[in-house]
C-alpha atoms as a PDB file:
ATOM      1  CA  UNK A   1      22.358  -2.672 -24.595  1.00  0.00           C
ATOM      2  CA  UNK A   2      20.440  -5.204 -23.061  1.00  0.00           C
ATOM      3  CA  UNK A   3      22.863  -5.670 -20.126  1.00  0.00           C
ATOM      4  CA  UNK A   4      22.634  -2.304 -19.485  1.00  0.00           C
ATOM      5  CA  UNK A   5      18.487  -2.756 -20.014  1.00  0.00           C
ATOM      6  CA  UNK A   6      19.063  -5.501 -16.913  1.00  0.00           C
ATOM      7  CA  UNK A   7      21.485  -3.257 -15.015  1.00  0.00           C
ATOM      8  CA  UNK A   8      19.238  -0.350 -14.916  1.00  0.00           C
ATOM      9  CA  UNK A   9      16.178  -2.249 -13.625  1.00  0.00           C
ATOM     10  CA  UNK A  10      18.056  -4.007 -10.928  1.00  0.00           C
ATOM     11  CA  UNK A  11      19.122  -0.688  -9.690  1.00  0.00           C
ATOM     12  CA  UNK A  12      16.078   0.680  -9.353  1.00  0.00           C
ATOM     13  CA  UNK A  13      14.800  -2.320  -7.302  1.00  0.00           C
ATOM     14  CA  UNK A  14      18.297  -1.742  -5.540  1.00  0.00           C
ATOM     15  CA  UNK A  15      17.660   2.145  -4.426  1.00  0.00           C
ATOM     16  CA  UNK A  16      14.060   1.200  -4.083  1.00  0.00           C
ATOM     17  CA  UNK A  17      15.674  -1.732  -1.020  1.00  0.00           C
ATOM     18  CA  UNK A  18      18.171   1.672   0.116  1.00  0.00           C
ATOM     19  CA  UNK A  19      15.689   4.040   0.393  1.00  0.00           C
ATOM     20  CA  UNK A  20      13.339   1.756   2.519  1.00  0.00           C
ATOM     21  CA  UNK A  21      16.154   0.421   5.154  1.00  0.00           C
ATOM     22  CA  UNK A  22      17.115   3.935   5.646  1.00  0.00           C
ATOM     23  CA  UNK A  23      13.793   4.502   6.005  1.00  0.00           C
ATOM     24  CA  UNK A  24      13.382   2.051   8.882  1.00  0.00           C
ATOM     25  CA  UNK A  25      16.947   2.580  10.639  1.00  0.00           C
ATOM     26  CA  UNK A  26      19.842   5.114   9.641  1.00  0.00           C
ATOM     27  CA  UNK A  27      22.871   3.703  11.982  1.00  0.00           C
ATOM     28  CA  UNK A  28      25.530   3.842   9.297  1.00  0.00           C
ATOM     29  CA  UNK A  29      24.873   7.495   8.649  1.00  0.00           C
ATOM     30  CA  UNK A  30      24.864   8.306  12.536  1.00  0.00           C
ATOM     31  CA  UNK A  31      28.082   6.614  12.963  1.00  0.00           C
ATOM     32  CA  UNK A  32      29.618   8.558  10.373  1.00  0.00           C
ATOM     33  CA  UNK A  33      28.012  11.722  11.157  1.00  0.00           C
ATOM     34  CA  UNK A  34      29.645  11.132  14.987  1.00  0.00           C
ATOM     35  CA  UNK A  35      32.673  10.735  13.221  1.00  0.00           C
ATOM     36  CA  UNK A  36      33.031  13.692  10.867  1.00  0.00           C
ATOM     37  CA  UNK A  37      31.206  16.189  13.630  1.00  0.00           C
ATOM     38  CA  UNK A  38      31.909  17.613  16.954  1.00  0.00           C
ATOM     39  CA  UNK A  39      29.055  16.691  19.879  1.00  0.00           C
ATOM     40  CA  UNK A  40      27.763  20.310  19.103  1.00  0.00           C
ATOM     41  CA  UNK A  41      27.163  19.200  15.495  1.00  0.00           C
ATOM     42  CA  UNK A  42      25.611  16.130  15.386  1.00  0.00           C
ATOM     43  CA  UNK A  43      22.500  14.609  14.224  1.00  0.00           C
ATOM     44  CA  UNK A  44      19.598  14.648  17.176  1.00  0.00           C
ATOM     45  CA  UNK A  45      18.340  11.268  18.394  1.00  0.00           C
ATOM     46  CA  UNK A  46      14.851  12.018  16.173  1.00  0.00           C
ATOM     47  CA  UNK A  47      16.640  13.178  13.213  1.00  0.00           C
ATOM     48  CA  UNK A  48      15.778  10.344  10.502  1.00  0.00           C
ATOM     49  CA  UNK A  49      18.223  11.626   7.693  1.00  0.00           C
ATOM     50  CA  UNK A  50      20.363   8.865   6.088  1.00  0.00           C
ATOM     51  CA  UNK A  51      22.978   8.415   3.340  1.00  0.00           C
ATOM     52  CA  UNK A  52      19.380   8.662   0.380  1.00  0.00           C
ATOM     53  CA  UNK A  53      16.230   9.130   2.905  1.00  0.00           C
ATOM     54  CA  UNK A  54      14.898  12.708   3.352  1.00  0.00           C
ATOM     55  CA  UNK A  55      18.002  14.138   1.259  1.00  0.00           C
ATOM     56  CA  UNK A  56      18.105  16.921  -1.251  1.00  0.00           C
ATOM     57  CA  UNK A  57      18.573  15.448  -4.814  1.00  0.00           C
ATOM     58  CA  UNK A  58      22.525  16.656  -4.840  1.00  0.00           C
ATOM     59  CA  UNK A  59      23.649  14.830  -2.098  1.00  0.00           C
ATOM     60  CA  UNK A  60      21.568  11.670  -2.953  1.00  0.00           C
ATOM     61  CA  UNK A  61      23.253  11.945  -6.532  1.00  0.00           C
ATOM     62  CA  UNK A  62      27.148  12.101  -4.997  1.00  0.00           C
ATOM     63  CA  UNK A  63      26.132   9.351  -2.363  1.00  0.00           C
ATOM     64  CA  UNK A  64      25.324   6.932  -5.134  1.00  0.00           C
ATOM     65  CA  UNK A  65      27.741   8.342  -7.140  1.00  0.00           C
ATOM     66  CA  UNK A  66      30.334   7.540  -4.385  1.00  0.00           C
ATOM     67  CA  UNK A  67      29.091   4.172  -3.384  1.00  0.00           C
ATOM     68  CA  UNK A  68      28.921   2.966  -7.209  1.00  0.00           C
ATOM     69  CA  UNK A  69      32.396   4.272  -7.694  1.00  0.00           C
ATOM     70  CA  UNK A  70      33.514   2.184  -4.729  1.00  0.00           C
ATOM     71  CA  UNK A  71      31.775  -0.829  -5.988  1.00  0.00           C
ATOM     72  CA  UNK A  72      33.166  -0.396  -9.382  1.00  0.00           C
ATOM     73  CA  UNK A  73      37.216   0.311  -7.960  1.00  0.00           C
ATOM     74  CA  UNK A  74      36.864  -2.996  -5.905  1.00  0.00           C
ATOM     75  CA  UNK A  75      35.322  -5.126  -9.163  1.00  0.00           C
ATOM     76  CA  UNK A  76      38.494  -3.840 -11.326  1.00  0.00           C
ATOM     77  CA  UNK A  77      40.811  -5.502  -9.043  1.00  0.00           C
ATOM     78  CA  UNK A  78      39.247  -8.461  -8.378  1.00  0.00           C
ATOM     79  CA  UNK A  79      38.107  -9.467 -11.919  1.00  0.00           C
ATOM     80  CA  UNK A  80      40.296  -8.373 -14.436  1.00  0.00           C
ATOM     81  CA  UNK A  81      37.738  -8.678 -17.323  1.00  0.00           C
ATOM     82  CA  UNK A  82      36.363  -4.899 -18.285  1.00  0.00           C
ATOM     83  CA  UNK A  83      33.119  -5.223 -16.935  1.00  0.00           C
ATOM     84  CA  UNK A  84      32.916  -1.386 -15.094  1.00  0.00           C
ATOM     85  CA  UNK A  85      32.167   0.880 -18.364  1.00  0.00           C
ATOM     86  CA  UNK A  86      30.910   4.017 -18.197  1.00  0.00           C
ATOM     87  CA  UNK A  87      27.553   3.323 -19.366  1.00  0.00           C
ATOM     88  CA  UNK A  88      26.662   1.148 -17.127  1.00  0.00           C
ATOM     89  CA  UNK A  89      28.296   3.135 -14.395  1.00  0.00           C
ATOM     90  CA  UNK A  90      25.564   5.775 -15.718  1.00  0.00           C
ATOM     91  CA  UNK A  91      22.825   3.323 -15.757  1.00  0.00           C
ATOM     92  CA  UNK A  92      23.386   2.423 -11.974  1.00  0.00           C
ATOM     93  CA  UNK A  93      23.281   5.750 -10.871  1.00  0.00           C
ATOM     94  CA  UNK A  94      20.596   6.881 -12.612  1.00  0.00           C
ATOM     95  CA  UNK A  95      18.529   3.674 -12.152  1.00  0.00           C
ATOM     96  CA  UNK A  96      19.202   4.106  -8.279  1.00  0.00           C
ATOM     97  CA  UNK A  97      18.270   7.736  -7.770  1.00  0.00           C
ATOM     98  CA  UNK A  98      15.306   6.587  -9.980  1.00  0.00           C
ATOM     99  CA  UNK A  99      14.338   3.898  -7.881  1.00  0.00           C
ATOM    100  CA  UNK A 100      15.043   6.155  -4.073  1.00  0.00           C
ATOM    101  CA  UNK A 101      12.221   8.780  -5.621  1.00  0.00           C
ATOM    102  CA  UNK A 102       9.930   5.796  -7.040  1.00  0.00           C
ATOM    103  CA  UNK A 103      10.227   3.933  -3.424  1.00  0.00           C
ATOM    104  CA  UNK A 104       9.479   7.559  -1.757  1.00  0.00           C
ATOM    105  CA  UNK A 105       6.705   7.569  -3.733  1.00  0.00           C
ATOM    106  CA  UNK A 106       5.334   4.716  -2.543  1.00  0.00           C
ATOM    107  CA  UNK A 107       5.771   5.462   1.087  1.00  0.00           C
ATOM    108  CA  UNK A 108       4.292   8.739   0.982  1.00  0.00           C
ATOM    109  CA  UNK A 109       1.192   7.730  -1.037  1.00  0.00           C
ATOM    110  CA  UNK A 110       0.782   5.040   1.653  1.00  0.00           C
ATOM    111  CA  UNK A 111       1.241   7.571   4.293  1.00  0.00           C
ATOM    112  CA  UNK A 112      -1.469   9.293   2.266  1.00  0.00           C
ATOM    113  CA  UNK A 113      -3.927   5.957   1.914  1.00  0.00           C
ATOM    114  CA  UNK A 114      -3.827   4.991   5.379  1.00  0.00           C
ATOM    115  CA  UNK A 115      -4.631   9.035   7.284  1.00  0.00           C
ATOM    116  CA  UNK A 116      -6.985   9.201   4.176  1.00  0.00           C
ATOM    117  CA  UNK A 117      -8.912   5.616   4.734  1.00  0.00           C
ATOM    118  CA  UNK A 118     -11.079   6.215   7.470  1.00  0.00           C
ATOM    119  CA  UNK A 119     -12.583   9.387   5.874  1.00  0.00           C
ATOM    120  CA  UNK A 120     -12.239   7.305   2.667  1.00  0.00           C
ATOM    121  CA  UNK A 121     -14.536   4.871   4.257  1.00  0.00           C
ATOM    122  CA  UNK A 122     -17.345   7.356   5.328  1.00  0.00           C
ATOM    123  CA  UNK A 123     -17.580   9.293   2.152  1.00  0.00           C
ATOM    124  CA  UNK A 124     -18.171   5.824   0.281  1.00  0.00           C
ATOM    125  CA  UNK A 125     -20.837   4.770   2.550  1.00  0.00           C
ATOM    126  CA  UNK A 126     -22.504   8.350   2.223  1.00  0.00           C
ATOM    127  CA  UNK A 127     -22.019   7.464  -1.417  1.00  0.00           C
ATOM    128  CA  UNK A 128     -23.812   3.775  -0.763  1.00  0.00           C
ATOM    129  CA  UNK A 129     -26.285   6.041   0.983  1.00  0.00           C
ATOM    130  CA  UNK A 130     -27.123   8.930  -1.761  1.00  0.00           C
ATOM    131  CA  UNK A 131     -27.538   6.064  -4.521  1.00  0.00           C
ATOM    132  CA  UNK A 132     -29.747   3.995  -2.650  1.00  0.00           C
ATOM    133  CA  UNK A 133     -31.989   7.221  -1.994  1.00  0.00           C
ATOM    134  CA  UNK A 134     -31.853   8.082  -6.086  1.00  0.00           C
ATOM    135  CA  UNK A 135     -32.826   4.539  -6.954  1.00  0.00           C
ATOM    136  CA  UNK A 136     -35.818   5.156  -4.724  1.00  0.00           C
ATOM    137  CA  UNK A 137     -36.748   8.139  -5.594  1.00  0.00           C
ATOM    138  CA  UNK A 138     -36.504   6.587  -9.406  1.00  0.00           C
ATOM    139  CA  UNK A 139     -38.844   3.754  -8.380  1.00  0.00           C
ATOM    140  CA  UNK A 140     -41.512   6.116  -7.307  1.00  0.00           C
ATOM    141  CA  UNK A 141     -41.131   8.750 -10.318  1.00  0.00           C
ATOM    142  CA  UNK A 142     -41.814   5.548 -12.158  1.00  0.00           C
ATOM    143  CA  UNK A 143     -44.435   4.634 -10.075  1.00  0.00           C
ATOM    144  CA  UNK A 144     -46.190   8.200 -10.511  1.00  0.00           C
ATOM    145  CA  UNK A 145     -45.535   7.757 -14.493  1.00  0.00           C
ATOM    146  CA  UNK A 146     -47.402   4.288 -14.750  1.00  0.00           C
ATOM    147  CA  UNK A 147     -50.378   5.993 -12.990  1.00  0.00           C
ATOM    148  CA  UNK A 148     -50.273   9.084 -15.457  1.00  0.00           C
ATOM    149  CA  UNK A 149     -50.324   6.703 -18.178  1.00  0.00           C
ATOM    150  CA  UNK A 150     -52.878   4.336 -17.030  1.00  0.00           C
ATOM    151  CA  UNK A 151     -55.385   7.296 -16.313  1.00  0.00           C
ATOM    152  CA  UNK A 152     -54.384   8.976 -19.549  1.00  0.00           C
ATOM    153  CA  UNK A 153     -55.191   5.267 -21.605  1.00  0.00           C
ATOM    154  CA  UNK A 154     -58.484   5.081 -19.634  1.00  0.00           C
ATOM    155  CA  UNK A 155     -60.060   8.534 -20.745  1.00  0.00           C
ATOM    156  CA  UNK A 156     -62.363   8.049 -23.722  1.00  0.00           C
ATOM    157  CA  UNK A 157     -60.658   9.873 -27.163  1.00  0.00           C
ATOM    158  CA  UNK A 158     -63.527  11.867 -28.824  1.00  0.00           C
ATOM    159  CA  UNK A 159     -64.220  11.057 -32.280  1.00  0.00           C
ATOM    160  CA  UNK A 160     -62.185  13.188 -34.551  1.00  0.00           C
ATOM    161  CA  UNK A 161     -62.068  14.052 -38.426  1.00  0.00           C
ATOM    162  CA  UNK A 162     -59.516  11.602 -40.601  1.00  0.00           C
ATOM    163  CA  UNK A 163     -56.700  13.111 -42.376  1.00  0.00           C
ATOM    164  CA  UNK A 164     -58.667  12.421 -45.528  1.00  0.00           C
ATOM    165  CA  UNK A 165     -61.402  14.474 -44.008  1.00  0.00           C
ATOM    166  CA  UNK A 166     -59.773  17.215 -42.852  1.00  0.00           C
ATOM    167  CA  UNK A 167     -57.716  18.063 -46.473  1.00  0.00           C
ATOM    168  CA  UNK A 168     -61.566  18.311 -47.865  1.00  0.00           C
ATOM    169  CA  UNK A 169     -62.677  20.880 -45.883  1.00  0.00           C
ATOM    170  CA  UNK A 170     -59.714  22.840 -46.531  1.00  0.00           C
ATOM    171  CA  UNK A 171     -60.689  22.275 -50.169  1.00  0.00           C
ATOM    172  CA  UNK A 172     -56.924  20.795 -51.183  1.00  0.00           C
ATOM    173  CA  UNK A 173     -58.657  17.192 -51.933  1.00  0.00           C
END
Protein backbone atom coordinates (compact mmCIF):
# COMPACT_ATOMS: atom_id res chain seq x y z
CA UNK A 1 0.00 0.00 0.00
CA UNK A 2 2.48 2.39 0.75
CA UNK A 3 4.40 1.86 -2.53
CA UNK A 4 1.49 2.44 -4.26
CA UNK A 5 0.92 5.69 -1.65
CA UNK A 6 4.62 6.78 -3.25
CA UNK A 7 3.70 5.74 -6.80
CA UNK A 8 0.63 7.76 -6.94
CA UNK A 9 2.22 11.01 -5.71
CA UNK A 10 5.14 10.79 -8.02
CA UNK A 11 2.73 10.59 -10.82
CA UNK A 12 1.00 13.38 -10.15
CA UNK A 13 4.22 15.49 -9.93
CA UNK A 14 4.98 13.44 -13.23
CA UNK A 15 1.68 14.63 -15.33
CA UNK A 16 1.97 17.86 -13.48
CA UNK A 17 6.03 18.04 -15.48
CA UNK A 18 3.79 16.56 -18.93
CA UNK A 19 1.23 18.87 -18.88
CA UNK A 20 3.61 21.94 -18.49
CA UNK A 21 6.30 20.90 -21.37
CA UNK A 22 3.44 20.39 -23.62
CA UNK A 23 2.39 23.42 -22.51
CA UNK A 24 5.56 25.24 -23.58
CA UNK A 25 6.38 23.13 -26.89
CA UNK A 26 4.27 20.18 -28.52
CA UNK A 27 6.97 18.80 -31.25
CA UNK A 28 6.43 15.13 -30.51
CA UNK A 29 2.73 15.41 -31.14
CA UNK A 30 3.33 17.47 -34.49
CA UNK A 31 5.66 14.92 -35.71
CA UNK A 32 3.27 12.29 -35.21
CA UNK A 33 0.33 14.12 -36.30
CA UNK A 34 2.52 14.72 -39.84
CA UNK A 35 2.86 11.21 -39.78
CA UNK A 36 -0.60 9.73 -39.30
CA UNK A 37 -2.28 12.77 -41.56
CA UNK A 38 -2.30 13.94 -45.05
CA UNK A 39 -0.99 17.88 -45.57
CA UNK A 40 -4.83 18.64 -45.78
CA UNK A 41 -5.18 17.24 -42.24
CA UNK A 42 -2.71 18.46 -40.18
CA UNK A 43 -2.32 20.47 -37.16
CA UNK A 44 -1.90 24.49 -38.07
CA UNK A 45 1.38 26.14 -37.06
CA UNK A 46 -0.76 27.97 -33.93
CA UNK A 47 -2.50 24.92 -32.96
CA UNK A 48 -1.01 24.18 -29.30
CA UNK A 49 -2.69 20.65 -28.81
CA UNK A 50 -0.30 17.94 -27.51
CA UNK A 51 -0.33 14.27 -26.46
CA UNK A 52 -2.29 15.79 -22.50
CA UNK A 53 -2.45 19.80 -23.13
CA UNK A 54 -5.84 21.24 -24.25
CA UNK A 55 -7.28 17.52 -24.70
CA UNK A 56 -10.68 16.17 -23.91
CA UNK A 57 -10.48 13.88 -20.77
CA UNK A 58 -10.82 10.52 -23.15
CA UNK A 59 -7.98 10.96 -25.10
CA UNK A 60 -5.78 12.24 -22.17
CA UNK A 61 -6.95 8.93 -20.31
CA UNK A 62 -5.80 6.42 -23.46
CA UNK A 63 -2.56 8.62 -23.92
CA UNK A 64 -1.46 7.81 -20.41
CA UNK A 65 -2.98 4.73 -20.58
CA UNK A 66 -0.78 3.95 -23.67
CA UNK A 67 2.41 5.47 -22.50
CA UNK A 68 2.15 3.59 -18.96
CA UNK A 69 1.46 0.40 -20.79
CA UNK A 70 4.63 0.96 -22.81
CA UNK A 71 6.61 1.74 -19.79
CA UNK A 72 5.31 -1.22 -17.99
CA UNK A 73 5.94 -3.91 -21.35
CA UNK A 74 9.62 -2.60 -21.46
CA UNK A 75 10.14 -3.02 -17.33
CA UNK A 76 8.83 -6.83 -17.70
CA UNK A 77 11.60 -7.64 -19.94
CA UNK A 78 14.24 -6.01 -18.52
CA UNK A 79 13.71 -6.91 -14.81
CA UNK A 80 12.26 -10.07 -14.35
CA UNK A 81 11.03 -9.41 -10.74
CA UNK A 82 6.96 -8.67 -10.82
CA UNK A 83 7.10 -5.21 -10.17
CA UNK A 84 4.18 -4.01 -13.03
CA UNK A 85 0.82 -5.04 -11.03
CA UNK A 86 -2.24 -3.83 -11.80
CA UNK A 87 -2.67 -1.59 -8.98
CA UNK A 88 -0.07 0.30 -9.42
CA UNK A 89 -0.62 0.37 -13.13
CA UNK A 90 -4.04 2.05 -11.83
CA UNK A 91 -2.33 4.33 -9.49
CA UNK A 92 -0.08 5.81 -12.35
CA UNK A 93 -2.77 6.53 -14.48
CA UNK A 94 -4.94 7.93 -12.27
CA UNK A 95 -2.24 9.88 -10.35
CA UNK A 96 -1.16 11.34 -13.87
CA UNK A 97 -4.49 12.46 -15.25
CA UNK A 98 -4.78 13.81 -11.64
CA UNK A 99 -1.78 15.69 -11.73
CA UNK A 100 -2.38 17.12 -15.93
CA UNK A 101 -5.88 18.76 -14.41
CA UNK A 102 -4.08 19.92 -11.00
CA UNK A 103 -1.06 21.52 -13.22
CA UNK A 104 -3.95 23.09 -15.60
CA UNK A 105 -5.19 24.43 -12.71
CA UNK A 106 -2.42 26.17 -11.84
CA UNK A 107 -1.76 27.70 -15.17
CA UNK A 108 -5.09 28.97 -15.68
CA UNK A 109 -5.47 30.54 -12.20
CA UNK A 110 -2.15 32.25 -13.02
CA UNK A 111 -3.46 33.28 -16.31
CA UNK A 112 -6.27 34.56 -14.10
CA UNK A 113 -3.82 36.41 -11.30
CA UNK A 114 -1.71 38.12 -13.66
CA UNK A 115 -4.91 39.87 -16.37
CA UNK A 116 -6.60 40.26 -12.87
CA UNK A 117 -3.49 42.13 -10.94
CA UNK A 118 -3.51 45.42 -12.26
CA UNK A 119 -7.27 45.92 -11.55
CA UNK A 120 -6.41 43.91 -8.39
CA UNK A 121 -4.07 46.66 -7.55
CA UNK A 122 -6.53 49.66 -8.00
CA UNK A 123 -9.45 48.23 -6.19
CA UNK A 124 -7.04 47.69 -3.06
CA UNK A 125 -5.80 51.13 -3.12
CA UNK A 126 -9.52 52.45 -3.48
CA UNK A 127 -9.88 50.11 -0.53
CA UNK A 128 -6.62 51.92 1.30
CA UNK A 129 -8.57 54.98 0.24
CA UNK A 130 -12.34 54.31 1.63
CA UNK A 131 -10.75 53.17 5.13
CA UNK A 132 -8.63 55.99 5.57
CA UNK A 133 -11.80 58.30 4.86
CA UNK A 134 -13.99 56.06 7.63
CA UNK A 135 -11.23 56.38 10.19
CA UNK A 136 -11.60 60.10 9.67
CA UNK A 137 -14.82 60.49 9.61
CA UNK A 138 -14.68 58.27 13.07
CA UNK A 139 -12.18 60.75 14.54
CA UNK A 140 -14.49 63.62 14.06
CA UNK A 141 -17.88 61.77 15.17
CA UNK A 142 -15.71 61.33 18.21
CA UNK A 143 -14.66 64.64 18.22
CA UNK A 144 -18.43 65.97 17.99
CA UNK A 145 -19.28 63.32 20.95
CA UNK A 146 -16.55 64.72 23.44
CA UNK A 147 -18.08 68.21 22.83
CA UNK A 148 -21.75 66.88 23.47
CA UNK A 149 -20.53 65.46 26.56
CA UNK A 150 -18.45 68.20 27.85
CA UNK A 151 -21.41 70.76 27.33
CA UNK A 152 -23.88 68.24 28.70
CA UNK A 153 -21.35 67.79 32.16
CA UNK A 154 -21.13 71.62 32.30
CA UNK A 155 -24.99 72.45 32.56
CA UNK A 156 -26.03 72.84 36.19
CA UNK A 157 -28.57 69.62 37.31
CA UNK A 158 -31.54 71.23 39.20
CA UNK A 159 -32.13 70.00 42.55
CA UNK A 160 -34.48 67.12 42.48
CA UNK A 161 -36.59 65.01 45.10
CA UNK A 162 -34.61 61.65 46.53
CA UNK A 163 -36.06 58.35 45.94
CA UNK A 164 -36.90 58.37 49.62
CA UNK A 165 -38.79 61.53 48.95
CA UNK A 166 -40.59 60.79 46.17
CA UNK A 167 -42.22 57.16 47.65
CA UNK A 168 -43.68 59.72 50.50
CA UNK A 169 -45.57 61.74 48.48
CA UNK A 170 -47.01 58.91 46.76
CA UNK A 171 -47.95 57.83 50.29
CA UNK A 172 -46.21 54.07 49.84
CA UNK A 173 -43.51 55.09 52.70
Amino acid sequence: MTLELIIFIASILFGALVYWRESHGNGLYRFFNKLMYSKALQMKPTDKTGFVYQQKFIIRLVFIGFLFLIGIVITRFLIPIDLATISIFASMIVGTLVGTYLANFIFKSSEVIDEKSDAFEDVLSDTFEKGKDFIEDLKTKDADIVEENEAIKEAPKTQEKSARERLKDKGLL
